[in-house]
C-alpha atoms as a PDB file:
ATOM      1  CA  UNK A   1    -126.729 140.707  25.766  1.00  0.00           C
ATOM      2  CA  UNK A   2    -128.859 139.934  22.480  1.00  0.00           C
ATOM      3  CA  UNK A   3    -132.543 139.258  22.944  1.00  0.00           C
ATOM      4  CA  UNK A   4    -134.354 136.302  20.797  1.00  0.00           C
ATOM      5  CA  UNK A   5    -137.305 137.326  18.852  1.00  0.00           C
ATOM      6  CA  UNK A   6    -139.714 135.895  22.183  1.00  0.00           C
ATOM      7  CA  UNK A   7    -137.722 139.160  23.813  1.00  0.00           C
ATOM      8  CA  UNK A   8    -135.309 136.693  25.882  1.00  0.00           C
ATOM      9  CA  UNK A   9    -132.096 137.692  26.601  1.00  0.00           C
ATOM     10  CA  UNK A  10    -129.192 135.782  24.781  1.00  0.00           C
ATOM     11  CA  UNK A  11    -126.104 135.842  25.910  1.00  0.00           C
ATOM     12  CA  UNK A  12    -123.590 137.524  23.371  1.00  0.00           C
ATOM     13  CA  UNK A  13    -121.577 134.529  23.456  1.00  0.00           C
ATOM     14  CA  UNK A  14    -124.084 132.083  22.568  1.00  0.00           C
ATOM     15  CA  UNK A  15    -125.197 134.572  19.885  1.00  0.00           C
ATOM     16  CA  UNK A  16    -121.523 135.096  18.514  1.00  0.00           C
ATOM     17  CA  UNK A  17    -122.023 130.430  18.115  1.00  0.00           C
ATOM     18  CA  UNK A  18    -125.071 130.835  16.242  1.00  0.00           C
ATOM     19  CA  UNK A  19    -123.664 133.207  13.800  1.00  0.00           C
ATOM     20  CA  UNK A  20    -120.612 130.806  13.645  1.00  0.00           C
ATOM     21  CA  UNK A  21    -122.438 127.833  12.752  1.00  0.00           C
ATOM     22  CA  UNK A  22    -124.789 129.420  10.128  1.00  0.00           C
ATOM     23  CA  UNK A  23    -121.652 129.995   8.617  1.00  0.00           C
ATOM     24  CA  UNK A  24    -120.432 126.932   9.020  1.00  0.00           C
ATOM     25  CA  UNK A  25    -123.487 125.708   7.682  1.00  0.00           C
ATOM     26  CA  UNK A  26    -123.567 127.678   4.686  1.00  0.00           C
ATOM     27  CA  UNK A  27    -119.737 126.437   3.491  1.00  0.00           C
ATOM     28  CA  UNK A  28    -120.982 122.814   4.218  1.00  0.00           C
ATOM     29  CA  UNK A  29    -123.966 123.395   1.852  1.00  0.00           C
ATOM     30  CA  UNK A  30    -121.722 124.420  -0.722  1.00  0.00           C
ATOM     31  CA  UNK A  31    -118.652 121.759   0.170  1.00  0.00           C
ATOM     32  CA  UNK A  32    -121.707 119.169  -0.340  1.00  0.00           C
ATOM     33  CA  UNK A  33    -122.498 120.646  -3.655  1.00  0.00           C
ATOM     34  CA  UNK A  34    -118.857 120.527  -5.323  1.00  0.00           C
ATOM     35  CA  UNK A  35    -119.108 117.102  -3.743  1.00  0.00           C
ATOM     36  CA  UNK A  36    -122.204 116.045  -5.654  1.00  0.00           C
ATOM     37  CA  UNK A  37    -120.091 117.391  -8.774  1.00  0.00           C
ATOM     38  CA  UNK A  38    -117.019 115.445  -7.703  1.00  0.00           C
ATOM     39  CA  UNK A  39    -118.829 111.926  -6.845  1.00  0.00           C
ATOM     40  CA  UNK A  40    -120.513 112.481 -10.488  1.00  0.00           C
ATOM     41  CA  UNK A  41    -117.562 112.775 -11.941  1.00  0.00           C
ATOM     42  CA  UNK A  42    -116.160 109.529 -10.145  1.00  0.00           C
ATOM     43  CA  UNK A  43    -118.891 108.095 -10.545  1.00  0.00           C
ATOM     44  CA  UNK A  44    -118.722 108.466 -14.692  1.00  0.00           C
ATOM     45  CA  UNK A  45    -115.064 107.129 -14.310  1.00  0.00           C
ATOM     46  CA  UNK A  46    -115.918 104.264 -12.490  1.00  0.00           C
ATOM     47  CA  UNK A  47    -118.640 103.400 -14.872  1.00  0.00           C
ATOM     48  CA  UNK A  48    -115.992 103.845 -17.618  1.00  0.00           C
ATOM     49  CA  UNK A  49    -113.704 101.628 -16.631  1.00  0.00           C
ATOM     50  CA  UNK A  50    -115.817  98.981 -15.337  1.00  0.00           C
ATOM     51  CA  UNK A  51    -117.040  98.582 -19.220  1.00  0.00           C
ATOM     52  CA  UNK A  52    -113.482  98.123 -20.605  1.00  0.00           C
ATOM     53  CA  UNK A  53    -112.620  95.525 -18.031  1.00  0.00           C
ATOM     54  CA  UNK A  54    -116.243  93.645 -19.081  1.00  0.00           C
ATOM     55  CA  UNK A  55    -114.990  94.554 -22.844  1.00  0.00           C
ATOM     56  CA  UNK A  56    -118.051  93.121 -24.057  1.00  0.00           C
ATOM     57  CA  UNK A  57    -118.008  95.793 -27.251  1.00  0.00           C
ATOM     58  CA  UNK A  58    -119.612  98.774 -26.088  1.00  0.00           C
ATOM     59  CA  UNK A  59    -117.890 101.343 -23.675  1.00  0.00           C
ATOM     60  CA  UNK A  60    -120.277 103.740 -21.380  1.00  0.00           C
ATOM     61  CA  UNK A  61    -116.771 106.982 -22.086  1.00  0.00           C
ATOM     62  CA  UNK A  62    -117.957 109.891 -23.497  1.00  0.00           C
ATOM     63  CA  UNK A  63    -115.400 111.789 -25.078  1.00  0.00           C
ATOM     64  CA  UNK A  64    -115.021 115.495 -24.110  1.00  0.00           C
ATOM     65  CA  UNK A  65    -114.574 118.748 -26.556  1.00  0.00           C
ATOM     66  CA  UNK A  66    -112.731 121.440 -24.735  1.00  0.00           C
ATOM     67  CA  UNK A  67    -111.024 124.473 -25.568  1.00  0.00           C
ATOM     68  CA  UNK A  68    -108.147 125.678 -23.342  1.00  0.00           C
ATOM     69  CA  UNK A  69    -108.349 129.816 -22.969  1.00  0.00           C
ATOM     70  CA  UNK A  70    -107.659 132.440 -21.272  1.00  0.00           C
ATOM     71  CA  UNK A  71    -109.681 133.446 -17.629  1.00  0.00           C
ATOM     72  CA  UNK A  72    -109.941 137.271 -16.935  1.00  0.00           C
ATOM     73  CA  UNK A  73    -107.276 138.540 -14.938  1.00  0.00           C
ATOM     74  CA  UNK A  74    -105.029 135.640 -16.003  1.00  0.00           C
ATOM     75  CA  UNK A  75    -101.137 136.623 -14.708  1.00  0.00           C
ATOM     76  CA  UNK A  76     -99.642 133.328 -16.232  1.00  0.00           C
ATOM     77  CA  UNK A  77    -101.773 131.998 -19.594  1.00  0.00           C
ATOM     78  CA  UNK A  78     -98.843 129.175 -20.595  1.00  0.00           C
ATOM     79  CA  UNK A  79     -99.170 127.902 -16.696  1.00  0.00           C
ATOM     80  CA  UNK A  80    -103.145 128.141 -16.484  1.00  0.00           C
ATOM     81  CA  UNK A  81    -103.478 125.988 -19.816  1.00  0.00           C
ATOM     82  CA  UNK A  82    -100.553 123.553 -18.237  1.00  0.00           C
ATOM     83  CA  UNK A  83    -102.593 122.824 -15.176  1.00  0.00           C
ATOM     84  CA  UNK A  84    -105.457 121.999 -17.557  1.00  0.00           C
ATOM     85  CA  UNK A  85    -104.269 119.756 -19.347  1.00  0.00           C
ATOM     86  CA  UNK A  86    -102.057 118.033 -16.499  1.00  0.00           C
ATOM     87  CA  UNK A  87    -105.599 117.583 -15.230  1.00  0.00           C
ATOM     88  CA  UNK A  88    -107.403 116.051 -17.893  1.00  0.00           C
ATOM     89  CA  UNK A  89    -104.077 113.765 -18.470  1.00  0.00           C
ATOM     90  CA  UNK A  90    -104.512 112.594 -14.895  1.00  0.00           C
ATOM     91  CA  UNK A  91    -108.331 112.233 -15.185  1.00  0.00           C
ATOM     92  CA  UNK A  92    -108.023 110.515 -18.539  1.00  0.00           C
ATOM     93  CA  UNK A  93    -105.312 107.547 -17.102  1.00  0.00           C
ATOM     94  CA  UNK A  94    -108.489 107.674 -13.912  1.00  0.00           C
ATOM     95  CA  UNK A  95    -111.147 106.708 -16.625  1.00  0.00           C
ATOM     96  CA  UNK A  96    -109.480 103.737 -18.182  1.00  0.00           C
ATOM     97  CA  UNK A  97    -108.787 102.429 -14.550  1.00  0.00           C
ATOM     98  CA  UNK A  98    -105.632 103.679 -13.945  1.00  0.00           C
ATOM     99  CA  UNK A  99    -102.019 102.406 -14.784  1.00  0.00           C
ATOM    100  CA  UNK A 100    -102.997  98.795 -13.009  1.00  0.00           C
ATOM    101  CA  UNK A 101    -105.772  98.734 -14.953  1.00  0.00           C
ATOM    102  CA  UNK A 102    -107.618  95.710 -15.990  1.00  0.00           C
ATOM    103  CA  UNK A 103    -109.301  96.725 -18.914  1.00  0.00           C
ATOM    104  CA  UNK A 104    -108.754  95.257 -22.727  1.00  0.00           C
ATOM    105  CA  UNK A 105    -108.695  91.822 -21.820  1.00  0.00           C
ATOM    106  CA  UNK A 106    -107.196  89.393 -24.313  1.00  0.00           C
ATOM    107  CA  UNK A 107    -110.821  87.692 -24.432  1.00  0.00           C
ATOM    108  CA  UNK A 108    -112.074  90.684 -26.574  1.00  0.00           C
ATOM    109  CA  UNK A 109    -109.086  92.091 -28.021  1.00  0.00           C
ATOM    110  CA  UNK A 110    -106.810  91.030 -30.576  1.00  0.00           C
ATOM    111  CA  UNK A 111    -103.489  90.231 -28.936  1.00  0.00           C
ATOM    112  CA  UNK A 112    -101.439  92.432 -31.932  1.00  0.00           C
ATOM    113  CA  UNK A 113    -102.873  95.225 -31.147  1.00  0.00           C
ATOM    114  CA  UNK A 114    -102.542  98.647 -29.198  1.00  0.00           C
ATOM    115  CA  UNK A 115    -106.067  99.517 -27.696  1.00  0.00           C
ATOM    116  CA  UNK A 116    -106.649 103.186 -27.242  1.00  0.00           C
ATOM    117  CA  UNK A 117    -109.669 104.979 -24.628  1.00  0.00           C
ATOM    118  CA  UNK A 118    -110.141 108.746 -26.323  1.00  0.00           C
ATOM    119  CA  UNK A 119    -111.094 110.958 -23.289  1.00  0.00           C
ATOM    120  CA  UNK A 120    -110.399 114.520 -25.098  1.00  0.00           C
ATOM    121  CA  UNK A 121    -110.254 116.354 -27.755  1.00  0.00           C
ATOM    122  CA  UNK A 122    -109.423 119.990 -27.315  1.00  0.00           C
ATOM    123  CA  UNK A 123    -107.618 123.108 -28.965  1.00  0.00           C
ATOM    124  CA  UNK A 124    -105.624 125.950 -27.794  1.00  0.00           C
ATOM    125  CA  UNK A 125    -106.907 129.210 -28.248  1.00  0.00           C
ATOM    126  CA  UNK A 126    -104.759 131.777 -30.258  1.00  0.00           C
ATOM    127  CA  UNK A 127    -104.394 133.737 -26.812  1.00  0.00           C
ATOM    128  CA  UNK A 128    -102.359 131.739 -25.353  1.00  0.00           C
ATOM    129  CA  UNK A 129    -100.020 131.020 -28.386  1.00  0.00           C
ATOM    130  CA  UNK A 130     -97.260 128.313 -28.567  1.00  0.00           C
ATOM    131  CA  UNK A 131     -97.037 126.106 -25.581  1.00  0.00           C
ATOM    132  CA  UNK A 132     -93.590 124.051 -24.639  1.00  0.00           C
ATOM    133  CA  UNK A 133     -92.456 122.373 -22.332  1.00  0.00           C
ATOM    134  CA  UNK A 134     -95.516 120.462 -20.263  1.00  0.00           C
ATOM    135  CA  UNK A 135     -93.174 117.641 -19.552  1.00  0.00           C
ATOM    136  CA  UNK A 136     -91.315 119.970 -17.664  1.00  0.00           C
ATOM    137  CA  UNK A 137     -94.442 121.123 -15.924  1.00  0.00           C
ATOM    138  CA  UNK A 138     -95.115 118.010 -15.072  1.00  0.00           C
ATOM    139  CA  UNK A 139     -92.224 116.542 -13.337  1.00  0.00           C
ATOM    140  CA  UNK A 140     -92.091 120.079 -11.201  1.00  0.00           C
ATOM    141  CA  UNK A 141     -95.426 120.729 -10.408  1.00  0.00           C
ATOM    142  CA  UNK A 142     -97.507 118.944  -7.556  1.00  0.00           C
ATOM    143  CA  UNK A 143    -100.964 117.566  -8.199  1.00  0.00           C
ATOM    144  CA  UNK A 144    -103.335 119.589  -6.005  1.00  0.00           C
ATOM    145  CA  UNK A 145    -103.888 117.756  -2.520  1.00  0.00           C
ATOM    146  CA  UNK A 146    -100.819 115.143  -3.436  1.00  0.00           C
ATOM    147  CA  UNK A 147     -97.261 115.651  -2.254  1.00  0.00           C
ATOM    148  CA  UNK A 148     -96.075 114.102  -5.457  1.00  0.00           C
ATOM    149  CA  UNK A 149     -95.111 115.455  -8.866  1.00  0.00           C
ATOM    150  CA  UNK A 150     -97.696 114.629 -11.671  1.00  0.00           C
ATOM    151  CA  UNK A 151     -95.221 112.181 -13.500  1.00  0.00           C
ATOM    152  CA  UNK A 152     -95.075 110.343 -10.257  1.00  0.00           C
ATOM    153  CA  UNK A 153     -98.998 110.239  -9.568  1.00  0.00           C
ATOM    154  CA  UNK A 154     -99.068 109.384 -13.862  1.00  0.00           C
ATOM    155  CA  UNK A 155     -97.137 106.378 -13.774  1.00  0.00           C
ATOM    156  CA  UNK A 156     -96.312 103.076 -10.640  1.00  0.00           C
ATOM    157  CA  UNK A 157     -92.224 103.663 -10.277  1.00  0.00           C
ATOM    158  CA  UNK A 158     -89.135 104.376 -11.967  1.00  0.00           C
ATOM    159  CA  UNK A 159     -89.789 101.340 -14.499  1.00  0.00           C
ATOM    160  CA  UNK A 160     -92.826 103.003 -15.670  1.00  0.00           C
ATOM    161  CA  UNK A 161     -91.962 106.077 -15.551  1.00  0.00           C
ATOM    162  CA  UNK A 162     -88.984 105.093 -18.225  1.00  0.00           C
ATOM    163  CA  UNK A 163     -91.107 103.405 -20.566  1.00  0.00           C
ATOM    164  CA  UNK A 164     -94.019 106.455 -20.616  1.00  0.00           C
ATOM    165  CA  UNK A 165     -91.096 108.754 -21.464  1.00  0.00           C
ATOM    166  CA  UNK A 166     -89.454 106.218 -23.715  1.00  0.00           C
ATOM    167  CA  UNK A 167     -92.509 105.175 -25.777  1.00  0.00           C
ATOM    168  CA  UNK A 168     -93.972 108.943 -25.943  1.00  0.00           C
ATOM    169  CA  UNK A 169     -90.428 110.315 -27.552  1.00  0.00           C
ATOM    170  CA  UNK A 170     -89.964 107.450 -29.716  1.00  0.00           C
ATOM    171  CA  UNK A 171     -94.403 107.927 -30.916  1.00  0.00           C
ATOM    172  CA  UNK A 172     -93.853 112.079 -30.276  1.00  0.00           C
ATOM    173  CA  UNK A 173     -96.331 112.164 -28.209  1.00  0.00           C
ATOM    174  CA  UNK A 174     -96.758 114.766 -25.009  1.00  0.00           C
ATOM    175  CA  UNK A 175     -95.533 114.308 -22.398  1.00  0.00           C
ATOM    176  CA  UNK A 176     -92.221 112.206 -23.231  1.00  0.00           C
ATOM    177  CA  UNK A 177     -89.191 112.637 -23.152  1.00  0.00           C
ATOM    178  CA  UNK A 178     -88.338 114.588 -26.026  1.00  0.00           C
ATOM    179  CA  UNK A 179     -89.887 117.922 -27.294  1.00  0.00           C
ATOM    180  CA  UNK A 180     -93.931 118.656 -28.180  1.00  0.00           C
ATOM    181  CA  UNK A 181     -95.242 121.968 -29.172  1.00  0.00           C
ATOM    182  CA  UNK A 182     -98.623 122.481 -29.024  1.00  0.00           C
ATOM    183  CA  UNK A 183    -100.378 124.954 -31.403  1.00  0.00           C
ATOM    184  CA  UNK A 184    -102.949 127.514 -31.351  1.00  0.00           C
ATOM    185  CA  UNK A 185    -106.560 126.119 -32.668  1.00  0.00           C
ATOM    186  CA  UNK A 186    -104.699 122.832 -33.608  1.00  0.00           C
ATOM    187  CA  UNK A 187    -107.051 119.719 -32.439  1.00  0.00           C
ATOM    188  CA  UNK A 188    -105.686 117.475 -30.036  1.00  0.00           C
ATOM    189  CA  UNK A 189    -106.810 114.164 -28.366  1.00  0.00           C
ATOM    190  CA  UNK A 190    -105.919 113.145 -24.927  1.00  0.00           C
ATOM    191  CA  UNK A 191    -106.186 108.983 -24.518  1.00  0.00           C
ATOM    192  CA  UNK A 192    -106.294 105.932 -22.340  1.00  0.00           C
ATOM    193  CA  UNK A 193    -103.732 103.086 -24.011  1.00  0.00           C
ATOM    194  CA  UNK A 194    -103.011  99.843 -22.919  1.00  0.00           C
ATOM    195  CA  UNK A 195    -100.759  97.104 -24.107  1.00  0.00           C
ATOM    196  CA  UNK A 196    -100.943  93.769 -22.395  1.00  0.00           C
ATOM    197  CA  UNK A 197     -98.479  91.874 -20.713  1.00  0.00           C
ATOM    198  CA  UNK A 198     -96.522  89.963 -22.633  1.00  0.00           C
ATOM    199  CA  UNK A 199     -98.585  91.284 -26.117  1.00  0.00           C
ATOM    200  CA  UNK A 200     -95.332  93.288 -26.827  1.00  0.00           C
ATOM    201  CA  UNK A 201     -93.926  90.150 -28.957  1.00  0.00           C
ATOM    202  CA  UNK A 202     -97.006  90.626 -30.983  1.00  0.00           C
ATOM    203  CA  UNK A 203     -96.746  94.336 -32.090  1.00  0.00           C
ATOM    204  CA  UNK A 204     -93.149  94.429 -31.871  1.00  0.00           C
ATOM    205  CA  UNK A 205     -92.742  94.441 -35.951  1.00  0.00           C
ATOM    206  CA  UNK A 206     -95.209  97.182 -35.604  1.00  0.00           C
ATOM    207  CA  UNK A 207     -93.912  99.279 -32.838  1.00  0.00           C
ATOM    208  CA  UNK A 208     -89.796  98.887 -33.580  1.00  0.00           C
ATOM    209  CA  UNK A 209     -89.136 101.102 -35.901  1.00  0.00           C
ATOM    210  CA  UNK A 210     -90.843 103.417 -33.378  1.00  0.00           C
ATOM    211  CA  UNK A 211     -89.294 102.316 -29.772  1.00  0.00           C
ATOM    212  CA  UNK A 212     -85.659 101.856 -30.401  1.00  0.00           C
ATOM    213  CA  UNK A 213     -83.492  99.532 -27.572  1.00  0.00           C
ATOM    214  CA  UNK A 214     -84.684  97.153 -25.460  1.00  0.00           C
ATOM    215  CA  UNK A 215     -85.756  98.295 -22.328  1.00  0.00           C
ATOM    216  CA  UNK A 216     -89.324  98.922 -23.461  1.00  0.00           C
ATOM    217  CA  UNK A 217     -89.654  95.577 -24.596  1.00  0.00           C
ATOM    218  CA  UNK A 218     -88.564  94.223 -21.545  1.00  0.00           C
ATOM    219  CA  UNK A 219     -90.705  96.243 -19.510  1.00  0.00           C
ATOM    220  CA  UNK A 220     -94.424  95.750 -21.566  1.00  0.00           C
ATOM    221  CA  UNK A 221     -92.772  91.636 -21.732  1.00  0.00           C
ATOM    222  CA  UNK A 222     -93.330  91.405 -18.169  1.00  0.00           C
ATOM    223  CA  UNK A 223     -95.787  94.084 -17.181  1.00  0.00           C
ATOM    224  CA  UNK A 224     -99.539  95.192 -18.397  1.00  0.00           C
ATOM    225  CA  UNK A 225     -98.642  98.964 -19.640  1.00  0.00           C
ATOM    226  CA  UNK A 226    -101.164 101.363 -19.366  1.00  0.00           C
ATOM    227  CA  UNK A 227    -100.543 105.335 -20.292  1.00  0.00           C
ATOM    228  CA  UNK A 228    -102.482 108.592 -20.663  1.00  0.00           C
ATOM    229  CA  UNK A 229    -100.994 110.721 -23.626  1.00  0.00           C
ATOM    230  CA  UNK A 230    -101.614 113.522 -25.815  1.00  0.00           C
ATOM    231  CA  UNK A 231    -101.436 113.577 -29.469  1.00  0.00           C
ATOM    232  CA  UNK A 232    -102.776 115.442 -32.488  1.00  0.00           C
ATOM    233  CA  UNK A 233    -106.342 113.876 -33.295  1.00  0.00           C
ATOM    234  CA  UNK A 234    -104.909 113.454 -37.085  1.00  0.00           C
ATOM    235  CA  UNK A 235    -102.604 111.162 -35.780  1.00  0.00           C
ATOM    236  CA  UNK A 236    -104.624 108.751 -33.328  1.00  0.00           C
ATOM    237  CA  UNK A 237    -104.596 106.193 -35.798  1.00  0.00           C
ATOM    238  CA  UNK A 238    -100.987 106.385 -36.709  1.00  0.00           C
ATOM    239  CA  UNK A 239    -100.607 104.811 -32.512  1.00  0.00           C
ATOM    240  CA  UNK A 240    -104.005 103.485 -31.489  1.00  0.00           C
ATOM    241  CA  UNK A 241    -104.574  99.759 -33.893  1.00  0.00           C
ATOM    242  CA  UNK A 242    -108.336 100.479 -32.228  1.00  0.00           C
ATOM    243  CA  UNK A 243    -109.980 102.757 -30.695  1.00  0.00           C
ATOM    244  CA  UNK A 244    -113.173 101.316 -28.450  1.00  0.00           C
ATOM    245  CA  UNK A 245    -115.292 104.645 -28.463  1.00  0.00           C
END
């Protein structure tokens, strides 16, 4: 038996509850306070994407400056700065409203032209040298609290999932389905892109020396495409025709 501080005796079960649910208590304070974090973050997404669907000129997306390093203790560096930038990849395609987007509407954009969101721009510290193969990565590895792959929670279906390889090898951009090295203290930009359905007749001169056969045609021809992709900052403009922030 305990005794309260009035001197009355507790019984050691109930005191063995109370020391359960300050615990309790104390993990729910902190749960809450990732959560504020989380719906904040959300919250900046949603507010993101809502502007591009208005598209009336001005975009409330910040764009982030990171640099991928090393933690202390780190066992894997190549896999740690994988995950990362799986993560902002997957965040990025969240902030321009996903792949059935709405945003870039043909009211405010012209319909030649390949609209780009920039989310990111980071670098790779010298630590963790010469990274290769993230496309791998990402058709292996499952998104935390998904039972799917991130190529799977990246893109709709198989369709998709073609065309973001297709278009990404034929631009070299990561991930695709050919090869991407990224380098030590090189800048990179991770982006939102959307091409319109049916807008693919439009670019096509542009794009064709670029996307060779004819399945991406067919695909953007009948579908809105929307992508999250990495690419060296110097080369944005080389794929994006405009950039709205």
């Amino acid at each position: 038996m305990m005794k309260s501080k009035k001197g009355v005796e507790m019984p050691a079960t109930t005191a063995l509850l109370l020391v359960i649910l300050a615990v309790v208590m104390i993990i729910l304070l902190l749960f809450v306070s990732d959560l504020g974090g989380l719906i904040k973050d959300s919250g900046s997404a949603a507010a993101c994407s809502i502007s591009l669907i208005e598209g009336k000129g001005s975009v409330s997306c910040p764009i982030d400056n990171v640099v991928i390093g090393l933690e202390k203790g780190s066992l894997n560096p190549q896999e740690m700065a994988k995950e990362a930038l799986a993560r902002m990849l997957k965040d990025c395609l969240a902030r321009g409203g996903g792949y059935n987007s709405k945003a870039f509407s043909r009211e405010n954009y012209a319909s030649d032209e390949v609209v780009c969101l920039e989310c990111s721009n980071f670098k790779i510290d010298e630590a963790v040298g010469n990274l290769e193969g993230f496309t791998d990565y990402l058709r292996d590895t499952n998104v935390m609290g998904y039972e799917k792959k991130y190529l799977n929670v990246l893109t709709r279906d198989p369709e998709h999932l073609q065309a973001y390889m297709e278009y990404g090898m034929a631009r070299n951009l990561a991930p695709s389905a050919g090869t991407f090295t990224f380098k030590p203290n090189q800048q990179y930009t991770i982006f939102f892109m959307g091409i319109k359905k049916g807008e693919i007749f439009n670019i096509w001169n542009k794009i064709k020396d670029f996307v060779s056969g004819e399945f991406f045609k067919s695909f953007v021809g009948n579908n809105d495409a929307y992508f999250s992709y990495i690419v060296e900052s110097s080369r944005l403009s080389e794929v994006c025709d405009r950039k709205v922030n």
